[in-house]
N, C-alpha and C. Protein backbone atom coordinates (compact mmCIF):
# COMPACT_ATOMS: atom_id res chain seq x y z
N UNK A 1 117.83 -28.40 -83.72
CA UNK A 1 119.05 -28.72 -83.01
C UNK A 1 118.69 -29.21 -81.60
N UNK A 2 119.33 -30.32 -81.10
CA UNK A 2 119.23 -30.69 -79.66
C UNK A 2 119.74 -29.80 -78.31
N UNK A 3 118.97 -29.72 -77.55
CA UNK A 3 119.44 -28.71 -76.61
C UNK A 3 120.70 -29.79 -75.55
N UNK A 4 121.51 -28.93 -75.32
CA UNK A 4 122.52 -29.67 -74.87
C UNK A 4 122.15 -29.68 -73.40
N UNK A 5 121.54 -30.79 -72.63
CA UNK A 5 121.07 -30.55 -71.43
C UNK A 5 122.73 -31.09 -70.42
N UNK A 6 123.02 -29.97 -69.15
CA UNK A 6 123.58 -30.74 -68.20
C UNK A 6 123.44 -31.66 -67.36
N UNK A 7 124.25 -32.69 -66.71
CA UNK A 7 123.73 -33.58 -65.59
C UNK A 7 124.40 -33.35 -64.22
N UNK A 8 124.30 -32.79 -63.29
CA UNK A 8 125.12 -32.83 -61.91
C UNK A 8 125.35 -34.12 -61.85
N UNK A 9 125.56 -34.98 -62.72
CA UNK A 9 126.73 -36.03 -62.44
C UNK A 9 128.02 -36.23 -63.54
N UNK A 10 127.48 -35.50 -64.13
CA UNK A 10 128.57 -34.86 -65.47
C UNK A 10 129.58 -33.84 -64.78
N UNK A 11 128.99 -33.35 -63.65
CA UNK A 11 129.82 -31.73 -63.36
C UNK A 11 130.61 -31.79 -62.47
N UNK A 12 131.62 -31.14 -62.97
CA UNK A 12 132.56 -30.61 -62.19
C UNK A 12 132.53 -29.63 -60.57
N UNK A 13 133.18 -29.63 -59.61
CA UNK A 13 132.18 -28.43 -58.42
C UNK A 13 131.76 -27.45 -59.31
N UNK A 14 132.43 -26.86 -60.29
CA UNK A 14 132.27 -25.23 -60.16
C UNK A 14 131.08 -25.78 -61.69
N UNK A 15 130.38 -26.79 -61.80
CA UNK A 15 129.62 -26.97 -62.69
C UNK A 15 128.53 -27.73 -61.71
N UNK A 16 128.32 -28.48 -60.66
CA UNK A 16 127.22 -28.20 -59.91
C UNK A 16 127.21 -27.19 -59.26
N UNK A 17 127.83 -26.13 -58.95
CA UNK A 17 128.03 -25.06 -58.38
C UNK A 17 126.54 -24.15 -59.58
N UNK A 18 127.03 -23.87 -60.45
CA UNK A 18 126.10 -23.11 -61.59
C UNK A 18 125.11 -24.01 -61.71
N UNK A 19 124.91 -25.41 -61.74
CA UNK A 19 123.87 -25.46 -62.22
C UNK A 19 122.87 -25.32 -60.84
N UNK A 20 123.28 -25.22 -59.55
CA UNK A 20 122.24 -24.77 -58.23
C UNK A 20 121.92 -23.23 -58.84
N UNK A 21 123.46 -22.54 -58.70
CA UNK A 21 122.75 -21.12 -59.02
C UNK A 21 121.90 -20.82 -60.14
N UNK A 22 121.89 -21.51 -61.41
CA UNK A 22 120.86 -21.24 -62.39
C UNK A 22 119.34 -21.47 -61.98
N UNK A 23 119.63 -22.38 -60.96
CA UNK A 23 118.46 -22.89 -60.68
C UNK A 23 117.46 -22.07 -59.68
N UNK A 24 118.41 -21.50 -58.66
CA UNK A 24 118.04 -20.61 -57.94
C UNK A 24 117.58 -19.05 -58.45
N UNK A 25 118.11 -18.74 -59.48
CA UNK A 25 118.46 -17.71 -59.82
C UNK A 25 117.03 -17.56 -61.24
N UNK A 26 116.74 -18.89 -61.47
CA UNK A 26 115.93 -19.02 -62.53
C UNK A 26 116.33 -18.51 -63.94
N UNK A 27 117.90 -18.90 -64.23
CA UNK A 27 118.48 -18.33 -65.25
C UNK A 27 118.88 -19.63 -66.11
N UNK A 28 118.70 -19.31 -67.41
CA UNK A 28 119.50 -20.19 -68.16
C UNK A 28 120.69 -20.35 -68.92
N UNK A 29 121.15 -21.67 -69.04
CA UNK A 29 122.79 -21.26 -69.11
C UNK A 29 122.91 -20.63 -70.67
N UNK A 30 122.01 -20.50 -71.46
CA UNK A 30 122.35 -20.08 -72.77
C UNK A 30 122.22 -18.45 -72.20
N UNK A 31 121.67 -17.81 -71.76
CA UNK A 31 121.35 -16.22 -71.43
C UNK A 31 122.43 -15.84 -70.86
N UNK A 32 123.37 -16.49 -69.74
CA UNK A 32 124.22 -16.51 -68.72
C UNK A 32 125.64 -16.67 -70.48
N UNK A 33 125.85 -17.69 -70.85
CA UNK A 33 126.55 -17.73 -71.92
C UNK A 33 127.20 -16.31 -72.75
N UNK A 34 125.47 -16.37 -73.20
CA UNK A 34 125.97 -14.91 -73.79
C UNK A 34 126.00 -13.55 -73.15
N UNK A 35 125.56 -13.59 -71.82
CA UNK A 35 126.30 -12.47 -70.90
C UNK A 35 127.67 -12.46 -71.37
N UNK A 36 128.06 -13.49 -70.88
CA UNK A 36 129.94 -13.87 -70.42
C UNK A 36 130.75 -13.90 -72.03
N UNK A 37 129.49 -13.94 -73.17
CA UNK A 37 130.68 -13.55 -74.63
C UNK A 37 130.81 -14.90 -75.12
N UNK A 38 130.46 -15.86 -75.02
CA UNK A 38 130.68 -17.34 -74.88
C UNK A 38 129.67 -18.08 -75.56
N UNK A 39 129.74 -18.99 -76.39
CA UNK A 39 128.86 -20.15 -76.58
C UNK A 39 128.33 -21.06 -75.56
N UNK A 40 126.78 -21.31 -75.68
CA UNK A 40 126.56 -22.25 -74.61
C UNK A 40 126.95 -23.13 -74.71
N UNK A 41 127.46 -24.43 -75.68
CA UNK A 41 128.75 -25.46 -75.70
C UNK A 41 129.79 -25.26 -74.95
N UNK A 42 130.48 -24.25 -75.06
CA UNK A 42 131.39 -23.66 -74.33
C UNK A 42 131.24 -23.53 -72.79
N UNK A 43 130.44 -22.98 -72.26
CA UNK A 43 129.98 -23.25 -70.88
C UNK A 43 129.92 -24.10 -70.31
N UNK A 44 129.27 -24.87 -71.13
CA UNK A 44 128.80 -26.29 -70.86
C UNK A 44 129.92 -27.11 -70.59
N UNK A 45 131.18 -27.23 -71.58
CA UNK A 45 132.47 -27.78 -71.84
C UNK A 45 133.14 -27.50 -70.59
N UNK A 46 132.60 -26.06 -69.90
CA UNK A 46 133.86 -25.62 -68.71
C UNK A 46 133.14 -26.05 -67.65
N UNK A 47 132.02 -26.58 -67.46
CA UNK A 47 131.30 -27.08 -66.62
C UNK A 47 131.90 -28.96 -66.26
N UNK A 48 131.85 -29.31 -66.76
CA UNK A 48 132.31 -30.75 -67.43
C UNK A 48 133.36 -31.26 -66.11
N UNK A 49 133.04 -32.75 -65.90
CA UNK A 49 133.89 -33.31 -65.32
C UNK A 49 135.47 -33.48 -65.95
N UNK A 50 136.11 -32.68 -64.94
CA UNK A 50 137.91 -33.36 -65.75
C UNK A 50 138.20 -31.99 -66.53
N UNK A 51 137.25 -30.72 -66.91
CA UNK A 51 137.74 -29.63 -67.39
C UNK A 51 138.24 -28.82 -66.48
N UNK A 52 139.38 -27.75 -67.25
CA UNK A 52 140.15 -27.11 -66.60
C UNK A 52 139.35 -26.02 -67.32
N UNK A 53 138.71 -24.94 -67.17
CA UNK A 53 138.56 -23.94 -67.55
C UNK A 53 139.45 -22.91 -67.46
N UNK A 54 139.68 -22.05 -68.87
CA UNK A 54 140.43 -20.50 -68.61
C UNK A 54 140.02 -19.96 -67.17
N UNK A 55 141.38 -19.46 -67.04
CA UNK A 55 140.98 -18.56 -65.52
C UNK A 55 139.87 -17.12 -66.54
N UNK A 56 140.28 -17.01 -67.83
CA UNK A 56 138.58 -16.03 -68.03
C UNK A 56 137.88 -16.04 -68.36
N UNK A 57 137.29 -17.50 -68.42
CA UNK A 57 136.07 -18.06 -68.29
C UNK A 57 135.69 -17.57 -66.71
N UNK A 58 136.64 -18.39 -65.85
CA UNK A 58 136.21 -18.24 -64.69
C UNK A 58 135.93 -16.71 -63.85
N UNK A 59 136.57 -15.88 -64.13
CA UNK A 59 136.71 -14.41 -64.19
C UNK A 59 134.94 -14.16 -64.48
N UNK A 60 134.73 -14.44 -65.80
CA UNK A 60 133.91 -13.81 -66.89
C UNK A 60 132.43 -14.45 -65.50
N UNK A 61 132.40 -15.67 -65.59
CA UNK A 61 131.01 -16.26 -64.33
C UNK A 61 131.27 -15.90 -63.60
N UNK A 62 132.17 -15.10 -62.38
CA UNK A 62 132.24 -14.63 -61.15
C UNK A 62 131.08 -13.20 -61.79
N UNK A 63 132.21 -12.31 -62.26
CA UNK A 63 131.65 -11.20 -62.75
C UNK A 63 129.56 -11.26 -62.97
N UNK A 64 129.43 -12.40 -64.05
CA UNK A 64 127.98 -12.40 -64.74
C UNK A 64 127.00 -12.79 -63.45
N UNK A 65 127.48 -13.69 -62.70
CA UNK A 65 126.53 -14.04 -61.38
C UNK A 65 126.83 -13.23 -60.24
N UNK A 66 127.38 -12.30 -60.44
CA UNK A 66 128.21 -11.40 -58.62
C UNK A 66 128.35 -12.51 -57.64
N UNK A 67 129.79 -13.59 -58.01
CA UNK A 67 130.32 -14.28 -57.32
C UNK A 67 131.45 -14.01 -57.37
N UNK A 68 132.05 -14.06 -55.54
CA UNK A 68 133.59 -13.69 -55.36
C UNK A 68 134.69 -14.74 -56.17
N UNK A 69 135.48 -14.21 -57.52
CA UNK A 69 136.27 -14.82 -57.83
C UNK A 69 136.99 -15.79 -57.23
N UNK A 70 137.34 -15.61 -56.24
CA UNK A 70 137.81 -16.49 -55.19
C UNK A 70 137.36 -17.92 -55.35
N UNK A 71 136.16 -18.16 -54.77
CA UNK A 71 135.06 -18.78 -54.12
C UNK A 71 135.41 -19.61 -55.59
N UNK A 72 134.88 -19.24 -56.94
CA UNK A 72 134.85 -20.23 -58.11
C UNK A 72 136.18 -20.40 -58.54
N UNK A 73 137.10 -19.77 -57.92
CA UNK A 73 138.57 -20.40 -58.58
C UNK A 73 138.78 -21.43 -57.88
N UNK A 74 138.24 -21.56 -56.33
CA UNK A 74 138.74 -22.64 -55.22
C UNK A 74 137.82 -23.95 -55.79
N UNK A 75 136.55 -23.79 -56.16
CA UNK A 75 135.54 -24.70 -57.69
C UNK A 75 136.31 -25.22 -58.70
N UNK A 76 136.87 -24.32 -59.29
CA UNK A 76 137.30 -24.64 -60.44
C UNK A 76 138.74 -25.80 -60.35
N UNK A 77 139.07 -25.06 -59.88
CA UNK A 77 140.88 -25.52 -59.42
C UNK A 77 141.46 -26.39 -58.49
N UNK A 78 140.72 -25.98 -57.03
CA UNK A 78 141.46 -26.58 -55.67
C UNK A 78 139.98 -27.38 -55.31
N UNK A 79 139.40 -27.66 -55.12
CA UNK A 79 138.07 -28.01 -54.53
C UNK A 79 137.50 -29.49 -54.85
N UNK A 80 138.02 -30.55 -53.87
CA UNK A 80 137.36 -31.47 -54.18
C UNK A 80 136.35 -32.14 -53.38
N UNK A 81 134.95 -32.52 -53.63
CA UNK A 81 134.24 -32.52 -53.03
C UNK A 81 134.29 -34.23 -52.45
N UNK A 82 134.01 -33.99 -50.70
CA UNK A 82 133.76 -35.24 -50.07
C UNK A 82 132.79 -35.14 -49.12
N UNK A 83 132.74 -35.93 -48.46
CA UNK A 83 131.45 -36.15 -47.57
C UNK A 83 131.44 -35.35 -46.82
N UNK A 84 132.46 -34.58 -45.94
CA UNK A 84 131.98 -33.42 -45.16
C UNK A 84 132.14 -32.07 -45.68
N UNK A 85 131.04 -31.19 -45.46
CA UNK A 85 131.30 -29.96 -46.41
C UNK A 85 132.76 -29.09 -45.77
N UNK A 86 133.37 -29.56 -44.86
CA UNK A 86 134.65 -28.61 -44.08
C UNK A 86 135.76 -29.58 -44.12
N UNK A 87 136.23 -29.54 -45.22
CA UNK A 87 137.56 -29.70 -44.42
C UNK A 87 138.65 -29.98 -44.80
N UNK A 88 140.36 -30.18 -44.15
CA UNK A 88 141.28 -29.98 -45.39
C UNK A 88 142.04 -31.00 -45.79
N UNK A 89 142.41 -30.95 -47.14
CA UNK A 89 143.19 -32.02 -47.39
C UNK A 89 144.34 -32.51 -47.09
N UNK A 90 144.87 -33.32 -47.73
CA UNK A 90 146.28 -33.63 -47.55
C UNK A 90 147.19 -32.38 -47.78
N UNK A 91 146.90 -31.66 -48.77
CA UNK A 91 148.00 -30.53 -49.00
C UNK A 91 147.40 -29.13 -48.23
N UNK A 92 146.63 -29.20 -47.33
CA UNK A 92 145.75 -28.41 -46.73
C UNK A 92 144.71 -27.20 -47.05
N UNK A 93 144.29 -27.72 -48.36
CA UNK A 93 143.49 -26.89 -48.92
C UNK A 93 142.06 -27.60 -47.84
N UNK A 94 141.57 -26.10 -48.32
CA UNK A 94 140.08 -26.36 -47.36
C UNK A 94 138.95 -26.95 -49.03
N UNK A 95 138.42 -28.24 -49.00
CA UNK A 95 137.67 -28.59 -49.34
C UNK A 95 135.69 -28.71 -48.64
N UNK A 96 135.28 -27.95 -49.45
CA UNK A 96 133.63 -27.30 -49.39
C UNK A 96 132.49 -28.30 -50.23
N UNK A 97 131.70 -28.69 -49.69
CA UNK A 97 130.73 -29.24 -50.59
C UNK A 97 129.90 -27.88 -51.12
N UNK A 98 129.98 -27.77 -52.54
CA UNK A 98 128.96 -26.85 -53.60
C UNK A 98 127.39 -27.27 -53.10
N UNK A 99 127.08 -28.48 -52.84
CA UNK A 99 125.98 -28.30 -51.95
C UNK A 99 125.00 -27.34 -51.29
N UNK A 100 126.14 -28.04 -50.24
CA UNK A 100 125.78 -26.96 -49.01
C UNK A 100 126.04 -25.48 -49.19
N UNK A 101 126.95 -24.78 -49.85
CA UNK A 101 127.18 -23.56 -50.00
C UNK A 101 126.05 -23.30 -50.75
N UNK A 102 125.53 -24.03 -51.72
CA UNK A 102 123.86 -23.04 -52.70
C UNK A 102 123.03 -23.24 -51.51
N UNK A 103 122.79 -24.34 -50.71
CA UNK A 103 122.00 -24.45 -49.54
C UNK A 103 121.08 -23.58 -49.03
N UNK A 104 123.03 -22.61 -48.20
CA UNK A 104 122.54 -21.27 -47.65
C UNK A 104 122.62 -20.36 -48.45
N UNK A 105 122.96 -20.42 -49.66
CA UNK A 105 122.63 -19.82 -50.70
C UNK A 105 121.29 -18.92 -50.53
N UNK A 106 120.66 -20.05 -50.80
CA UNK A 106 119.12 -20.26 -51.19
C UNK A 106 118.25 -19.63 -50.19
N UNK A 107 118.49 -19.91 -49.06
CA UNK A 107 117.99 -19.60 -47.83
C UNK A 107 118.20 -18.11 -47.56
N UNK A 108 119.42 -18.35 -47.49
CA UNK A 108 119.82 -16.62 -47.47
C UNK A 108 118.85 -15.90 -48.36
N UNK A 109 118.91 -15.75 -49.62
CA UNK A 109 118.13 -15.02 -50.99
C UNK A 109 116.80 -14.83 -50.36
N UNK A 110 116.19 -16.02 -49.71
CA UNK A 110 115.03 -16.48 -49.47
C UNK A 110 114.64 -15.22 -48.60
N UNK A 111 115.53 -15.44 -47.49
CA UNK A 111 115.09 -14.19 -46.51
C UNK A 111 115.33 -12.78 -46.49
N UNK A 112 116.33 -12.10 -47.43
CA UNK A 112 116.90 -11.54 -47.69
C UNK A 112 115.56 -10.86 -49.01
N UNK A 113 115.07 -11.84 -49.71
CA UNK A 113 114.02 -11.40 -50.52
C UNK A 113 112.89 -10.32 -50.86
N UNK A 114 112.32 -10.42 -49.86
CA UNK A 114 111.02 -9.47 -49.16
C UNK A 114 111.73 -8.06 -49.05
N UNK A 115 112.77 -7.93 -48.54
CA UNK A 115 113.21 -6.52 -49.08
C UNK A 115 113.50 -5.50 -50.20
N UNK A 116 113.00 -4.39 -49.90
CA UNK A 116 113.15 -3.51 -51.39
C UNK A 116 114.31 -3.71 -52.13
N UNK A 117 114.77 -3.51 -53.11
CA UNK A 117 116.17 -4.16 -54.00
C UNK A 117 117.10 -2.89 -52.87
N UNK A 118 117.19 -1.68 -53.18
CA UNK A 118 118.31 -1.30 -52.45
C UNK A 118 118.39 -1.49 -51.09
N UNK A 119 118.08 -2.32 -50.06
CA UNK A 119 118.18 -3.20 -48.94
C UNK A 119 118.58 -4.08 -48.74
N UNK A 120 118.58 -4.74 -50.03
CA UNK A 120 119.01 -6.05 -50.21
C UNK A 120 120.53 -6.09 -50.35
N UNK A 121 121.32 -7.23 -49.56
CA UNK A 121 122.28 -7.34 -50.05
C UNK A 121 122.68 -7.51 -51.39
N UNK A 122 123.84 -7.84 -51.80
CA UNK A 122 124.42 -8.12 -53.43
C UNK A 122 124.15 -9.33 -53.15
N UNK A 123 124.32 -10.26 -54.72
CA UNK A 123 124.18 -11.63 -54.23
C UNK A 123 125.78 -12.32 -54.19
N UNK A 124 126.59 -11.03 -54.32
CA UNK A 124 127.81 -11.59 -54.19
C UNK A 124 127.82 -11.69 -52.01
N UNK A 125 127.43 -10.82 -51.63
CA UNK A 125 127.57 -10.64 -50.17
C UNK A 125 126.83 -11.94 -49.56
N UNK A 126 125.81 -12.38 -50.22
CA UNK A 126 124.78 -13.42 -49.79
C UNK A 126 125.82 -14.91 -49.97
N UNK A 127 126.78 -14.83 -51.36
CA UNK A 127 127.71 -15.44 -51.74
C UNK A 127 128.57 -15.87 -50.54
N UNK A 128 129.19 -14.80 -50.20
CA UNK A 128 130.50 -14.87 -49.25
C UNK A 128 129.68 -15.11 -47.79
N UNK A 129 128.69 -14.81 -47.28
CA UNK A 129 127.49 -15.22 -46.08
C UNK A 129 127.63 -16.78 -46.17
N UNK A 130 127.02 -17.38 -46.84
CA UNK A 130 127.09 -18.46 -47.24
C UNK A 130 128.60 -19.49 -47.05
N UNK A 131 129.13 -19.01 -48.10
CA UNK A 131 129.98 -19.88 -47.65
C UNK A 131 130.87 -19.85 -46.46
N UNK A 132 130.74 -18.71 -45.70
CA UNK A 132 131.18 -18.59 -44.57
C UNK A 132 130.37 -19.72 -43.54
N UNK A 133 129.44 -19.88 -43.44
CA UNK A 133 128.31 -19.99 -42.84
C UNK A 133 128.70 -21.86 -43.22
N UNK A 134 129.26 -22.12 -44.34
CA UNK A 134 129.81 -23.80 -44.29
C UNK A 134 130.96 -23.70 -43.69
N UNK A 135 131.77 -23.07 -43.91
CA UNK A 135 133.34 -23.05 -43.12
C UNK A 135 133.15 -23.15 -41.74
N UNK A 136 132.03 -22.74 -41.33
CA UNK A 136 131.58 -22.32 -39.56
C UNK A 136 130.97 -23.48 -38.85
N UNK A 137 130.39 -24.81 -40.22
CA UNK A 137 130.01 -25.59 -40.07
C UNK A 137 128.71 -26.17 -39.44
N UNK A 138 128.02 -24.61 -40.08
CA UNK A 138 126.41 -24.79 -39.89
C UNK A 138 125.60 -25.30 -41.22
N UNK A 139 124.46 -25.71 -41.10
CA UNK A 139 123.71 -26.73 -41.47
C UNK A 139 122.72 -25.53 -41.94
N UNK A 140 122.01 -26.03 -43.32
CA UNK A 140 120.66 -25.02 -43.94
C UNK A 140 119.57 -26.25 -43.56
């Protein structure tokens, strides 16, 4: 059988969103899949440009990656990505580049690393760091 590979130009935010964190995280989306109860087609499908995913899909990947529900509903739903990672739209939603939020993602984890696991933050806290840290309109 062919492995169904993604393209971050296929994806949706909250589908380049996962495919940074898989990447970071060194996880694959079939393992992550069947965390969440799900076929990896299925994942894949809610990843997808132009999909609307169940809000428990979206539920189910907050939960499996310790990401603030929030954060991937504003991905999933409200979030359209443009050239600056801050800022709001016409109907005044705050639009985020997925980018930059794995960015400091990454960075964060990075430094945050070297510490014993119970020292370490959650990676949901590293989560909400982060994207704070684009809203504030700093640079990784």
């Amino acid at each position: 059988m062919a492995k169904l590979v993604l393209q971050p130009d296929e994806c949706s935010p909250l589908g380049k969103w996962f495919l940074a964190w898989l990447e970071t995280n060194e996880k694959s989306m079939n393992s992550i899949a069947e965390k969440m109860g799900m076929s990896q087609p299925g994942l894949r499908d809610a990843c997808m440009k132009g999909s609307v995913p169940k809000p428990s899909t979206v539920e189910k990947l907050a939960e499996v990656t310790e990401t603030p529900l929030d954060f991937l509903k504003s991905l999933a739903y409200e979030v359209n990505l443009g050239n600056s990672p801050y800022k709001q739209n016409s109907r005044g939603r705050i639009q985020i580049s997925v980018f930059d939020v794995a960015a400091h993602y990454k960075v964060l984890k990075a430094q945050f690393g070297e510490l014993e696991p119970e020292d370490r933050p959650s990676n949901r806290d590293l989560m909400d760091a982060a994207l704070e840290l684009v809203k504030m309109g700093a640079t990784a």
